[in-house]
N, C-alpha and C. Protein backbone atom coordinates (compact mmCIF):
# COMPACT_ATOMS: atom_id res chain seq x y z
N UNK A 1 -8.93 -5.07 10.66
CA UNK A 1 -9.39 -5.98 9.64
C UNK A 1 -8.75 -7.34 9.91
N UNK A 2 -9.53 -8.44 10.39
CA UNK A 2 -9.24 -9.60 10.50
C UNK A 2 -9.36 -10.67 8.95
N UNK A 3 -8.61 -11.67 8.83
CA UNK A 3 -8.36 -12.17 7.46
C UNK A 3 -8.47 -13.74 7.93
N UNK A 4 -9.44 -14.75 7.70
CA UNK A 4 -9.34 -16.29 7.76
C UNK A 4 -8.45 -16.53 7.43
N UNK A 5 -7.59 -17.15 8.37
CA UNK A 5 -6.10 -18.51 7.66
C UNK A 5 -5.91 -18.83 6.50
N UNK A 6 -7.66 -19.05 5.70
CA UNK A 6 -7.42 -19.78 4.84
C UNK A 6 -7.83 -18.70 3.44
N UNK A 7 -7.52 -17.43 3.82
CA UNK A 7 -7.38 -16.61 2.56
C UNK A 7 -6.72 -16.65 1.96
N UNK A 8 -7.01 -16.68 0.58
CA UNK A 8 -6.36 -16.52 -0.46
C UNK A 8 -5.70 -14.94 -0.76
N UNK A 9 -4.46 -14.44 -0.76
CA UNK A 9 -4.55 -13.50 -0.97
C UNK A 9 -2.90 -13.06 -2.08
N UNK A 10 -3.51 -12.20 -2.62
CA UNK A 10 -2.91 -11.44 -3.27
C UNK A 10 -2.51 -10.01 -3.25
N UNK A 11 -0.60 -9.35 -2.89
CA UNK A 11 -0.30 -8.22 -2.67
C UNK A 11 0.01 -8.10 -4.11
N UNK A 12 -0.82 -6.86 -4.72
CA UNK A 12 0.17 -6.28 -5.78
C UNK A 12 0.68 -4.69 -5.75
N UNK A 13 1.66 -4.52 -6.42
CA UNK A 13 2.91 -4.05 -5.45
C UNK A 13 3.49 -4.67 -4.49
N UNK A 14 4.27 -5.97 -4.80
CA UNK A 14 4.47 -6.51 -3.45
C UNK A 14 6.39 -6.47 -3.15
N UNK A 15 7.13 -5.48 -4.01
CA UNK A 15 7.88 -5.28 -3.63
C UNK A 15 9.30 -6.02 -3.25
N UNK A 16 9.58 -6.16 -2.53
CA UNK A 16 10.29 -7.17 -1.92
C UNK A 16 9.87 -8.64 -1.53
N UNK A 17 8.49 -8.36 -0.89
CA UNK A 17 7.76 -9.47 -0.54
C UNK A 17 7.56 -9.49 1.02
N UNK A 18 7.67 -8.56 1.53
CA UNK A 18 7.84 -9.06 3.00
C UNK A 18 6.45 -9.32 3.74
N UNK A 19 5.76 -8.88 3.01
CA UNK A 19 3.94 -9.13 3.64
C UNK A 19 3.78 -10.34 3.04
N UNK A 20 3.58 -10.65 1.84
CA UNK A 20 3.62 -12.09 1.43
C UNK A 20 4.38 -13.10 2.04
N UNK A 21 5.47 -13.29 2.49
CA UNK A 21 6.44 -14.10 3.41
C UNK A 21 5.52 -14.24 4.42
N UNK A 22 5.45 -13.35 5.06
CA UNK A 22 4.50 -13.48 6.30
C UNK A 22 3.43 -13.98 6.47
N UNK A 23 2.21 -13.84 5.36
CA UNK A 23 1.10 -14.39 5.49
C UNK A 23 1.19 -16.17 5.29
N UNK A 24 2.36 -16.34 4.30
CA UNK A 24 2.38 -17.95 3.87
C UNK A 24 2.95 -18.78 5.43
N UNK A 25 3.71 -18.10 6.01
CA UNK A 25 4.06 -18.31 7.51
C UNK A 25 2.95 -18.45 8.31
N UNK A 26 2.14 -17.74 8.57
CA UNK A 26 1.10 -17.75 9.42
C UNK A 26 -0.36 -18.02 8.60
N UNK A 27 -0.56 -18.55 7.46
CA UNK A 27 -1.85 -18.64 7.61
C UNK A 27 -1.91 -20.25 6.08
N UNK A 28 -3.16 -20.73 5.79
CA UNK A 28 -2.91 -21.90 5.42
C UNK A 28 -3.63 -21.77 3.62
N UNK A 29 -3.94 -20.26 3.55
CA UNK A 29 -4.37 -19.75 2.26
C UNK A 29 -3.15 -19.59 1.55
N UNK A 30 -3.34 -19.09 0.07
CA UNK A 30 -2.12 -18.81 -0.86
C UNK A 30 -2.30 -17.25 -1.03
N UNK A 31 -0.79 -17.45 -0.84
CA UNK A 31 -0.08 -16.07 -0.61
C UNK A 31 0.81 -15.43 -1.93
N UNK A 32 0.47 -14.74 -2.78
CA UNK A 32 0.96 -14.57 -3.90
C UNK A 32 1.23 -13.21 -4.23
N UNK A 33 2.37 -12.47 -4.40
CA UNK A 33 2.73 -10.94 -4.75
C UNK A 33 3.19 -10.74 -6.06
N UNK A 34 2.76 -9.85 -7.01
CA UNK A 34 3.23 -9.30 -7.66
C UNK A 34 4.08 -7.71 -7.70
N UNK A 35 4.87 -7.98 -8.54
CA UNK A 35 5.65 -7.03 -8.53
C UNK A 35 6.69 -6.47 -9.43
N UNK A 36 6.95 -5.09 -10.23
CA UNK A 36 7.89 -5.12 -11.60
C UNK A 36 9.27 -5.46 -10.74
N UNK A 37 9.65 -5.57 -10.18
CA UNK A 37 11.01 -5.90 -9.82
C UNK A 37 10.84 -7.35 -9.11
N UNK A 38 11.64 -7.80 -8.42
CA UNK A 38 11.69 -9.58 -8.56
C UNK A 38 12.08 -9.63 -6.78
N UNK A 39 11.32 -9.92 -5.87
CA UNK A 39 11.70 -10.34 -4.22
C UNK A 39 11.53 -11.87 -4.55
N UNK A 40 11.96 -12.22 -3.68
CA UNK A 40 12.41 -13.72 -3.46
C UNK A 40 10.77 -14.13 -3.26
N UNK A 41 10.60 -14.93 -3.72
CA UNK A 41 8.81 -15.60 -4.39
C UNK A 41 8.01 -14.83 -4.72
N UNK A 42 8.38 -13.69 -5.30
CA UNK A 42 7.91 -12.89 -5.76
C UNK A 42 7.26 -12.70 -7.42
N UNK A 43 6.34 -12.79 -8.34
CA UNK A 43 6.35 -12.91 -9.68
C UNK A 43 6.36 -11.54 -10.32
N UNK A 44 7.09 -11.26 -11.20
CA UNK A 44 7.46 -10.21 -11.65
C UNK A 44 6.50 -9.78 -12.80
N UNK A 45 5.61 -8.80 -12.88
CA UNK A 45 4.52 -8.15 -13.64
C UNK A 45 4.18 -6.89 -13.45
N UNK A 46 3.17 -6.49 -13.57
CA UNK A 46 2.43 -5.40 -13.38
C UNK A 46 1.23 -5.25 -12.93
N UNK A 47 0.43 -4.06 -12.43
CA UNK A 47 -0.42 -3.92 -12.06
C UNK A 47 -1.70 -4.33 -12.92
N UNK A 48 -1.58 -3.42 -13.91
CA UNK A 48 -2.24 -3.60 -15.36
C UNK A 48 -2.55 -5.10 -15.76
N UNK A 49 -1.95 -5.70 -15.97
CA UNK A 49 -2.05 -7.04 -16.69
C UNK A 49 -1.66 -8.11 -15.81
N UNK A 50 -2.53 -8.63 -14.93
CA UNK A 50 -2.08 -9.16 -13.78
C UNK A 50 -2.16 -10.82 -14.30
N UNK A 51 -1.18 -11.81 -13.87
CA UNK A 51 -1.29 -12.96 -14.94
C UNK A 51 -1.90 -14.05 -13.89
N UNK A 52 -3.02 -14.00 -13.21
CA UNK A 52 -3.96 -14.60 -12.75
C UNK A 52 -5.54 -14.77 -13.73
N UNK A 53 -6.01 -16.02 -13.27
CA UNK A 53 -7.21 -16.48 -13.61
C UNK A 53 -8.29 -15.13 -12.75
N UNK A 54 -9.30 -15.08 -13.45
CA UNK A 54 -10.18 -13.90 -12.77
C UNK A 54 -10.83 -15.41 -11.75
N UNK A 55 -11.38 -14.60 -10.72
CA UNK A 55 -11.35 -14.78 -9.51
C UNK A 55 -10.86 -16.03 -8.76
N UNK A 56 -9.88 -15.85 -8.49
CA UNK A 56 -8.32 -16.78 -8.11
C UNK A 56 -8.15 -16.20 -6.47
N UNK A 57 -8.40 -14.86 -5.94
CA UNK A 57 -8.36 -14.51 -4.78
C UNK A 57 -9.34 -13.79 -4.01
N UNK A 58 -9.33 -14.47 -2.77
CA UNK A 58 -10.33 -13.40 -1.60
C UNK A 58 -9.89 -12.40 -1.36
N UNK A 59 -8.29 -11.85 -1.49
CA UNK A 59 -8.26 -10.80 -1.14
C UNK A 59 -7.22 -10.15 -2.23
N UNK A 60 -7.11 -8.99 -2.22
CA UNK A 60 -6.35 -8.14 -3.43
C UNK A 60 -5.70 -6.43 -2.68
N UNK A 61 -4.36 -6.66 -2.53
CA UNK A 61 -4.05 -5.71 -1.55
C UNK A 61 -3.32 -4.71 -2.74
N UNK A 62 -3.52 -3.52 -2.03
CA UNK A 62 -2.67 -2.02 -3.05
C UNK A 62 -1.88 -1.21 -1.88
N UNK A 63 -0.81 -1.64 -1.23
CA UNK A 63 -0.83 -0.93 -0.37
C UNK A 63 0.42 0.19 -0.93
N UNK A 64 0.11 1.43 -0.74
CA UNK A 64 1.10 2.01 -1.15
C UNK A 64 1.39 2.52 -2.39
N UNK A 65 0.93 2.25 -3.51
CA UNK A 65 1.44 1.72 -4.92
C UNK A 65 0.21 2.00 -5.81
N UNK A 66 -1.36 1.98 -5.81
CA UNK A 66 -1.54 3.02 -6.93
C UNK A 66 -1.48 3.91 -6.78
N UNK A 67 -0.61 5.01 -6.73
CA UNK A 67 0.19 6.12 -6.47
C UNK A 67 1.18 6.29 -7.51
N UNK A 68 2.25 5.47 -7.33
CA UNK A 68 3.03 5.16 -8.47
C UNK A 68 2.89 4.28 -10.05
N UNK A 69 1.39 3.98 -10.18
CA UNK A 69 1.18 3.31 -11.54
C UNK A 69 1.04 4.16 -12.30
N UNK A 70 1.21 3.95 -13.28
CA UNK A 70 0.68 4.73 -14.96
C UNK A 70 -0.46 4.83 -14.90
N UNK A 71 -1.02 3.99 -14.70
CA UNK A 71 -2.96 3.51 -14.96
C UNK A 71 -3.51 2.81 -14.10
N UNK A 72 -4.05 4.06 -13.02
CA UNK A 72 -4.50 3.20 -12.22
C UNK A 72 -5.51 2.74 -12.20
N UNK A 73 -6.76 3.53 -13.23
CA UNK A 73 -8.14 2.58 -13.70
C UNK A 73 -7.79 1.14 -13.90
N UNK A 74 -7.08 1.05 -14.71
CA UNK A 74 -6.46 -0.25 -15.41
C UNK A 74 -6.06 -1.13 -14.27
N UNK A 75 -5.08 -0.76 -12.97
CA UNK A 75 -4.79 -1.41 -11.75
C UNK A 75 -6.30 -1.91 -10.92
N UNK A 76 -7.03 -0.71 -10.83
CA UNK A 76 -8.25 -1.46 -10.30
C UNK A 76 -9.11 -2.45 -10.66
N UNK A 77 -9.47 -2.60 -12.29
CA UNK A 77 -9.97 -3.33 -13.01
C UNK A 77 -9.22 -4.80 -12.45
N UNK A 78 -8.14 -4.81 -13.22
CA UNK A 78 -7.47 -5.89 -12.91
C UNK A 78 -7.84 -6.53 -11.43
N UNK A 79 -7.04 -6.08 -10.33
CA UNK A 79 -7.53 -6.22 -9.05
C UNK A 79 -9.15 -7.12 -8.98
N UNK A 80 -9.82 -6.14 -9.50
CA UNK A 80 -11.35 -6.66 -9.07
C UNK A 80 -11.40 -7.67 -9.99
N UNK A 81 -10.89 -7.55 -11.29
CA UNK A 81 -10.94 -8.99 -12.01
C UNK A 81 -10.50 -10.75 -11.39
N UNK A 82 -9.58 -10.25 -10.43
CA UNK A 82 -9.16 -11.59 -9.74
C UNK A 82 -9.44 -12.05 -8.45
N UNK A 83 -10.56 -11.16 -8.35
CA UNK A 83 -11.29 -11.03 -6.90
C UNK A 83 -12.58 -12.49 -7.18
N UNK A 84 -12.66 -13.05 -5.97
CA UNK A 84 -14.11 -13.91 -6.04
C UNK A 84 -15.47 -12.73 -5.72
N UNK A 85 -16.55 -13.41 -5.82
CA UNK A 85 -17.57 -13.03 -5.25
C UNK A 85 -17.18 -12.82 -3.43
N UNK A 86 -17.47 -12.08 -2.70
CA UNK A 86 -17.52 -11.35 -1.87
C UNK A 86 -16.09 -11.55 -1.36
N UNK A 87 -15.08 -11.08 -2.20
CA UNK A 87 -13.70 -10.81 -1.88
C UNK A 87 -13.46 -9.35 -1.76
N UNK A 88 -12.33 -9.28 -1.06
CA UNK A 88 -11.92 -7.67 -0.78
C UNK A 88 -10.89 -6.87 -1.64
N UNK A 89 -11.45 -5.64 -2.01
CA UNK A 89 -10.30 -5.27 -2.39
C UNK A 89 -9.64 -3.99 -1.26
N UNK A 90 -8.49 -4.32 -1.06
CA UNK A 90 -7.95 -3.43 0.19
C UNK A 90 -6.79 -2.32 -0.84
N UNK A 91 -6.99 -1.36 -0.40
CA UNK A 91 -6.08 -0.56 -0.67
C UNK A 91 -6.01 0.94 0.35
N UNK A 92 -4.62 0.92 0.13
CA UNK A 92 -4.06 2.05 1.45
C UNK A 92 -3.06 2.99 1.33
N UNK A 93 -2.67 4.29 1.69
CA UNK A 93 -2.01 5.21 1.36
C UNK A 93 -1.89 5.80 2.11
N UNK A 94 -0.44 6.84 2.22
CA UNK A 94 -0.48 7.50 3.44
C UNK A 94 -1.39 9.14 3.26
N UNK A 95 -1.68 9.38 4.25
CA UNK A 95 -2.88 10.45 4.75
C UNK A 95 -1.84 11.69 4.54
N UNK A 96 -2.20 12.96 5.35
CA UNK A 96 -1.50 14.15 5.10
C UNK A 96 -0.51 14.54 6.34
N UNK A 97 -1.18 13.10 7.45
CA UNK A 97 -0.31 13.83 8.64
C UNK A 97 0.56 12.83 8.86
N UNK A 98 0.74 11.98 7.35
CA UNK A 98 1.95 10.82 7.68
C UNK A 98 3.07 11.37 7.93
N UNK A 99 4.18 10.93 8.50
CA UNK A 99 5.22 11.82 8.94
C UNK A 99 5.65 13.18 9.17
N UNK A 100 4.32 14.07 9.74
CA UNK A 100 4.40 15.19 9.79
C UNK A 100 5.28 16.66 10.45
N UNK A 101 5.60 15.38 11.81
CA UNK A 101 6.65 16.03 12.41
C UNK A 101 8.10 15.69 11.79
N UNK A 102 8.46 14.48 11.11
CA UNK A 102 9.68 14.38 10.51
C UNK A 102 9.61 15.43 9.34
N UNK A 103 8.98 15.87 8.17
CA UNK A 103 9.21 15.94 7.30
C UNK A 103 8.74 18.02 8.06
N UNK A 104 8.67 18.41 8.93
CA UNK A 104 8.80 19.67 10.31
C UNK A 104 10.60 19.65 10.18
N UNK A 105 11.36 18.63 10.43
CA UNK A 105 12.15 18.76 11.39
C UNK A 105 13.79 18.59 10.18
N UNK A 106 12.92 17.94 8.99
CA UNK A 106 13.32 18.40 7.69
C UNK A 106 13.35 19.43 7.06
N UNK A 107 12.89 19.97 7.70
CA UNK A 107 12.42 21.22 6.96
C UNK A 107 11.74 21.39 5.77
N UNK A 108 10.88 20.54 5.56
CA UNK A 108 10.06 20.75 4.39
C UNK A 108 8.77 20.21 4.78
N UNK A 109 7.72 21.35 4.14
CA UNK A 109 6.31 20.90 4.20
C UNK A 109 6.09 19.42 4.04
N UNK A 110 5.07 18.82 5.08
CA UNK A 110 3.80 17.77 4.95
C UNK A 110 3.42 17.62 3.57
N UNK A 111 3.02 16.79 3.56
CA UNK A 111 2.06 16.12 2.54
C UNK A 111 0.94 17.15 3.01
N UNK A 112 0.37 16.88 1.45
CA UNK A 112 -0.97 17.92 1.56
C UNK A 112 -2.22 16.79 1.20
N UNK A 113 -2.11 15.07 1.31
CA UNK A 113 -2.92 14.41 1.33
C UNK A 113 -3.33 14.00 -0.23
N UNK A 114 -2.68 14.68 -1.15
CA UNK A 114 -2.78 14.05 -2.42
C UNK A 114 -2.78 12.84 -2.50
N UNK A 115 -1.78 11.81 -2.32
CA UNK A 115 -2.08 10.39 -2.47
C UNK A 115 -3.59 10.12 -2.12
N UNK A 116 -4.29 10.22 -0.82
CA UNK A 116 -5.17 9.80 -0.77
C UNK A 116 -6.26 10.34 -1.29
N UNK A 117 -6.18 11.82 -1.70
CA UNK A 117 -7.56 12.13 -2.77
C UNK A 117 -7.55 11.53 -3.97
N UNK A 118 -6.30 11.27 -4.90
CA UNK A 118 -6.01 10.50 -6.04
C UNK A 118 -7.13 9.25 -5.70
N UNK A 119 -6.37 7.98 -4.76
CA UNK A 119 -7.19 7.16 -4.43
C UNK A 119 -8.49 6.48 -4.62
N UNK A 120 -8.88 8.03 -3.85
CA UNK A 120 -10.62 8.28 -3.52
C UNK A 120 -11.27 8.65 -4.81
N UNK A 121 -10.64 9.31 -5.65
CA UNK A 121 -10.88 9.64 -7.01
C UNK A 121 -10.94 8.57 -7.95
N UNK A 122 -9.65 7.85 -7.95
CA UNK A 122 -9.77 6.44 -8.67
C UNK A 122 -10.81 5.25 -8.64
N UNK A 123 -10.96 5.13 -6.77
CA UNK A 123 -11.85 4.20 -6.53
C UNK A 123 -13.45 4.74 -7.29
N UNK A 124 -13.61 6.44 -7.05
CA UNK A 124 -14.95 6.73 -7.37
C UNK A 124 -15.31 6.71 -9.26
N UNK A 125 -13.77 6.88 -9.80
CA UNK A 125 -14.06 6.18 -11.26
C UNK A 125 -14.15 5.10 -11.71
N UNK A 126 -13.94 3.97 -10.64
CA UNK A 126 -14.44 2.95 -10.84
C UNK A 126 -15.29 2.28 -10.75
N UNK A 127 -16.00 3.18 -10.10
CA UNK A 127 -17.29 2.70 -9.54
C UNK A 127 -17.44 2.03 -8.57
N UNK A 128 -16.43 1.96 -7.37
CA UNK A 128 -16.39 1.08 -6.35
C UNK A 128 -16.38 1.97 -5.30
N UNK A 129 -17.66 1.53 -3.91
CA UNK A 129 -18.23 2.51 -2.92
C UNK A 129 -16.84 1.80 -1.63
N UNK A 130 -16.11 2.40 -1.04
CA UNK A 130 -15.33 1.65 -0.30
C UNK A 130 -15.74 2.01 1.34
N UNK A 131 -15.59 1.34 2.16
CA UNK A 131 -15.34 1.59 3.64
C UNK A 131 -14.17 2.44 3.86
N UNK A 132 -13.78 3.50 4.52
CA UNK A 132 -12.56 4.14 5.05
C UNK A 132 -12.08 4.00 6.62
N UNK A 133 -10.93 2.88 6.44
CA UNK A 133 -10.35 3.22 7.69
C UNK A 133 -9.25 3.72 8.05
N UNK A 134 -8.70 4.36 9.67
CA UNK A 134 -7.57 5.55 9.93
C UNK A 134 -6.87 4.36 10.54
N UNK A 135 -5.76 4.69 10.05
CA UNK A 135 -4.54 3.80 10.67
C UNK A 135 -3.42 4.27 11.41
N UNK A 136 -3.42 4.60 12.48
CA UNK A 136 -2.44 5.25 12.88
C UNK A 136 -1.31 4.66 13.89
N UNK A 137 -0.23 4.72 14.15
CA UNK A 137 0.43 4.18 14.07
C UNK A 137 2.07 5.30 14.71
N UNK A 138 1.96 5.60 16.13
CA UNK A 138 3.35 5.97 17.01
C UNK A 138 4.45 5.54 16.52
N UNK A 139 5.18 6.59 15.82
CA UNK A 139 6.66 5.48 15.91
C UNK A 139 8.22 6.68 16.37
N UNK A 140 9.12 6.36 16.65
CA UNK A 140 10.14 7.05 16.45
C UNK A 140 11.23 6.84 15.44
N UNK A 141 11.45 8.23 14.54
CA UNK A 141 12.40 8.27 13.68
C UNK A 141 13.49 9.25 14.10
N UNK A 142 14.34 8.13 13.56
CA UNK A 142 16.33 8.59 13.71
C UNK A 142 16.43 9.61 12.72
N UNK A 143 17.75 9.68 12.63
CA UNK A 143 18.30 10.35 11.38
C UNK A 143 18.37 9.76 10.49
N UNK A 144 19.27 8.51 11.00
CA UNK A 144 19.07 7.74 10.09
C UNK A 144 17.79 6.98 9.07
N UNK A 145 16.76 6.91 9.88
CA UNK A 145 15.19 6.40 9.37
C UNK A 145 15.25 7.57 8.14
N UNK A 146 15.59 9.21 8.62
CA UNK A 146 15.22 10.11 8.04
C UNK A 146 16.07 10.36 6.78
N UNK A 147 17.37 10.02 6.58
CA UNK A 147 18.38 9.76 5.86
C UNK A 147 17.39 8.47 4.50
N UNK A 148 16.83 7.71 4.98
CA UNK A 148 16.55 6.23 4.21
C UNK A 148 15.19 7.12 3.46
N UNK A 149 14.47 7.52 4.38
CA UNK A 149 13.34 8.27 4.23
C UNK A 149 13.49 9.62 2.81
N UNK A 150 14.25 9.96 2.67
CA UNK A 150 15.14 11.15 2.03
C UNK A 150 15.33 10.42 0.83
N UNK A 151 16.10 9.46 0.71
CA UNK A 151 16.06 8.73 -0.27
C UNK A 151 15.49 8.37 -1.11
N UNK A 152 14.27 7.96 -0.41
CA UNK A 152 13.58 6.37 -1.12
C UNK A 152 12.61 8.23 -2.13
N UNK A 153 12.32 9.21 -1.53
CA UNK A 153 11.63 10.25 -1.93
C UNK A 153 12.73 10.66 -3.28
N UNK A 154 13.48 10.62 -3.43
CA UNK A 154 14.63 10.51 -4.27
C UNK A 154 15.53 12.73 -3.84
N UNK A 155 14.77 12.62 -2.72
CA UNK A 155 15.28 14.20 -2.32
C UNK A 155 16.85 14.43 -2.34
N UNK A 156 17.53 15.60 -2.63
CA UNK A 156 18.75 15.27 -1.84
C UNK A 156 18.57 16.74 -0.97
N UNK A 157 18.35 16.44 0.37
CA UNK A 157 18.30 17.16 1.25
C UNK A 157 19.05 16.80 2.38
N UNK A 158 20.09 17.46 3.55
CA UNK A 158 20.61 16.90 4.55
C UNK A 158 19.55 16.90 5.40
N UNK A 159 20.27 15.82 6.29
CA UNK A 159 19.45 15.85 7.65
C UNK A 159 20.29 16.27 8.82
N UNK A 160 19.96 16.98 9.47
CA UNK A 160 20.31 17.52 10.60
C UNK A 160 20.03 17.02 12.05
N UNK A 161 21.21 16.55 12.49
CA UNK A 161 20.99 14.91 13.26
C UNK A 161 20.83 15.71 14.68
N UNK A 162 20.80 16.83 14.67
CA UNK A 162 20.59 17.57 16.07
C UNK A 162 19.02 17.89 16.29
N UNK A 163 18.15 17.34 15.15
CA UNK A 163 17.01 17.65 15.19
C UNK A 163 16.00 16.31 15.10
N UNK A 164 16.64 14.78 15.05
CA UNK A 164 16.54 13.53 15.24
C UNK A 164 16.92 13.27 16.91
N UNK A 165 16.35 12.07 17.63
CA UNK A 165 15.00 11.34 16.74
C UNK A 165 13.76 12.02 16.74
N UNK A 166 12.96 11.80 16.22
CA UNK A 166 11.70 12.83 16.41
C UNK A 166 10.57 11.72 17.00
N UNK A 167 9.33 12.06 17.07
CA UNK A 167 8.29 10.91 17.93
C UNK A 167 7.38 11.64 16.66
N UNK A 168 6.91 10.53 15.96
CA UNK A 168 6.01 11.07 14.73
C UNK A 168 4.72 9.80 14.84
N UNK A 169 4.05 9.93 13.61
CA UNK A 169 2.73 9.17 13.21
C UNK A 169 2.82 8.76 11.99
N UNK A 170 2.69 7.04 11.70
CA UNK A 170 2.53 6.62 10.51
C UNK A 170 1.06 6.70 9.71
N UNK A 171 0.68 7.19 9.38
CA UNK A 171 -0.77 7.26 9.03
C UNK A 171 -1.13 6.99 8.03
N UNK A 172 -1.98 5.88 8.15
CA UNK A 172 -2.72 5.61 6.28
C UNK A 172 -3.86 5.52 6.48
N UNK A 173 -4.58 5.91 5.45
CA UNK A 173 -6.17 5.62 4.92
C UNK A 173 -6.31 4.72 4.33
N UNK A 174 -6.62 3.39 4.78
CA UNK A 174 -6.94 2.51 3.79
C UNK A 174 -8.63 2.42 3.52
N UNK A 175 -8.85 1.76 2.32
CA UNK A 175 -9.77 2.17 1.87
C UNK A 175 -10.48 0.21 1.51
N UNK A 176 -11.76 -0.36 1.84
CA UNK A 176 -12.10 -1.81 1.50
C UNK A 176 -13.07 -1.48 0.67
N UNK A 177 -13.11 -2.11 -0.58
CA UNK A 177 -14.06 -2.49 -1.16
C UNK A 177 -14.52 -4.02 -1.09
N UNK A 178 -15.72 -4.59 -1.21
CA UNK A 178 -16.07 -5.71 -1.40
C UNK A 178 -16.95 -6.20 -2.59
N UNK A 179 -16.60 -7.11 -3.14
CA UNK A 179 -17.28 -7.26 -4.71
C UNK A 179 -18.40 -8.48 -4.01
N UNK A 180 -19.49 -7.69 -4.97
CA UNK A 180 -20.68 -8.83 -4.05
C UNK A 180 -21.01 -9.68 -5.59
N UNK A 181 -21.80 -10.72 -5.54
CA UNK A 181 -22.10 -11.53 -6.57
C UNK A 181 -21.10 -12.07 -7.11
């Protein structure tokens, strides 16, 4: 998915900010993240009640994160509310074979792909027909990756550093909608 310079875009869930940083670096559109916690140019809100003018952006990113909302009807609405006429809404999640060999070597079952049926479910109560694309993505994880990884899941499980690094797959389904008219 290629994006004009001069997109306007909007991450919500944007976390820290580190995709937003980046786009205002490289491209000559406005780059704007929301997020309940506060990254450095970051505006602090919610998904739900997003404090933009309706259609203010070409693009409207979810990466990761309706997963973790309360309401995610309510997240999509919003989203498409601040979308222009033939703006995108992008949203992405990891698949079932995201870290499949780490979370092998953990000893605990894979993902069974829930995030992304949720998703697919949400988008189809909203009434929005999306494009699906596979993202995949080689990487190698440490112990340490797997240690951070352990965490952020809020697990407390050891890791067993005789069974690091592993050669795994980042995998997401992201999913485009486009609002026409």
């Amino acid at each position: 998915m290629t994006l004009p310079p001069n997109t306007d875009l909007l991450d919500i869930g944007a976390g820290e900010g580190a995709l937003v940083r980046e786009w205002r670096q490289h491209s000559t559109g406005r780059g704007e993240g929301i997020d309940p916690g506060s990254g450095a140019g970051i505006h602090r809100g919610v998904a739900e009640a997003l404090p933009y003018m309706a259609g203010a952006f070409d693009v409207a990113l979810l990466v990761r994160t309706l997963a973790h909302l309360p309401d995610a009807g309510a997240a999509l609405r919003e989203a498409w509310r601040v979308l222009r006429p033939g703006g995108q809404l992008v949203l992405a999640t990891h698949d079932a074979d995201h870290l499949r060999a780490t979370w092998h070597a953990l000893g605990r079952p894979a993902d069974d792909g829930g995030p992304e049926q949720n998703l697919r479910a949400a988008l189809i109560q909203a009434g929005h027909t999306a494009l699906r694309l596979d993202v995949r993505v080689p990487i190698r994880v440490t112990a340490a990756d797997a240690r951070e990884l352990v965490g952020t899941y809020g697990l407390s499980i050891g890791v067993n550093e005789h069974r690091f690094p592993v050669q795994d797959t980042a995998h997401l389904a992201v999913y485009v909608a486009y609002k026409t008219g």
